[in-house]
Protein backbone atom coordinates (compact mmCIF):
# COMPACT_ATOMS: atom_id res chain seq x y z
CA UNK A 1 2.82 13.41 4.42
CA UNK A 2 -0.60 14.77 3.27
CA UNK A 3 1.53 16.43 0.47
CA UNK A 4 3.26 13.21 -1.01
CA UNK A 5 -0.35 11.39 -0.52
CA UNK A 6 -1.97 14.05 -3.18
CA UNK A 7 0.78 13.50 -5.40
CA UNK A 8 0.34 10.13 -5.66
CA UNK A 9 -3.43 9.98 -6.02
CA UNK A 10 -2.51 12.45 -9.09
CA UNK A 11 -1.08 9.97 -10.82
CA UNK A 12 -3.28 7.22 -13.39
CA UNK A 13 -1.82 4.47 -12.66
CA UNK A 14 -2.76 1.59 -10.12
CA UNK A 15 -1.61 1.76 -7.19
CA UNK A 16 -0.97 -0.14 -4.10
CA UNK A 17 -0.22 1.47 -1.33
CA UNK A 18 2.07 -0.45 1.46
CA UNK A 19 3.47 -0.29 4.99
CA UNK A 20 6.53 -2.13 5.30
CA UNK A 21 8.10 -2.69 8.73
CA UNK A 22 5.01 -4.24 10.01
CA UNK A 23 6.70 -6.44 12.70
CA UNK A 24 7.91 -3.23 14.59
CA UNK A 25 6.20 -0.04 16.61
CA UNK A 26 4.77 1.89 14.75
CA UNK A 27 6.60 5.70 15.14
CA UNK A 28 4.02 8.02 13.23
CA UNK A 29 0.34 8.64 12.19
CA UNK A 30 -0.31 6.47 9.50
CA UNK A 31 -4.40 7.93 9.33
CA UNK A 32 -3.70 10.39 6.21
CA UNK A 33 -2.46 7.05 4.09
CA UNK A 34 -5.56 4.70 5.10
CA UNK A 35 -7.82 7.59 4.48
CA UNK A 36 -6.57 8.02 1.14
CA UNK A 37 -6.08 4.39 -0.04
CA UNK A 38 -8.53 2.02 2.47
CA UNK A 39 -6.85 -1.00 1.16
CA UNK A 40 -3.65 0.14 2.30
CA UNK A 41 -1.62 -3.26 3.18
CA UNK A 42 0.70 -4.05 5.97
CA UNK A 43 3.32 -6.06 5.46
CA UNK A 44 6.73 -7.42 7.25
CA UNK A 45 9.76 -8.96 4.94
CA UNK A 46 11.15 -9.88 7.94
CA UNK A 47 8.83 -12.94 8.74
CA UNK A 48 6.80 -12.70 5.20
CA UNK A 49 3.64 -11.51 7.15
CA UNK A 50 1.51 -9.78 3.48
CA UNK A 51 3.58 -10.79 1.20
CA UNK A 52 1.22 -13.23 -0.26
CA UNK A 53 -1.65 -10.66 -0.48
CA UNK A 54 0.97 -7.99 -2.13
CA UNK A 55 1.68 -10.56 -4.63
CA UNK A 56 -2.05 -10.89 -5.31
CA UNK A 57 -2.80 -7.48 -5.35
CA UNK A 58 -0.32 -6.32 -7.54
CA UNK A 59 -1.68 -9.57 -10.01
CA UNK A 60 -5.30 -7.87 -9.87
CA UNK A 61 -4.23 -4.63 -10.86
CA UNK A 62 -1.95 -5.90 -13.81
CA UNK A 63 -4.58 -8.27 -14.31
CA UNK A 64 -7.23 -4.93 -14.13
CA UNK A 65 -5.58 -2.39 -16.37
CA UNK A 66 -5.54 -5.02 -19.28
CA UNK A 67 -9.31 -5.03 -19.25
């Protein structure tokens, strides 16, 4: 994962980094993502649990690179 994580921070571009699945067990380390992105958001589309916040973020950061 540490790979794909570098890649991504590579890129210049906002980004929002998300963990989907949030109503279920979790079935991996998921350290190497909040260490590289701190504002990493968890989020179920099964009940809508984040969505509102990953609407909001994504906003800011539209909202940000027009500045």
């Amino acid at each position: 994962m540490s790979d794909n994580v570098n890649e991504i921070k590579k890129i210049d571009a906002a980004t929002v980094a998300v963990i989907n699945k949030s109503d279920l067990p979790r079935s991996g380390d998921l350290r190497p993502i909040y260490e590289a992105f701190p504002d990493t958001l968890e989020i179920s589309t099964l009940n809508g649990d984040g969505l509102d916040k990953l609407a909001e973020r994504i906003g800011d950061a539209f909202i940000d690179r027009s500045l």
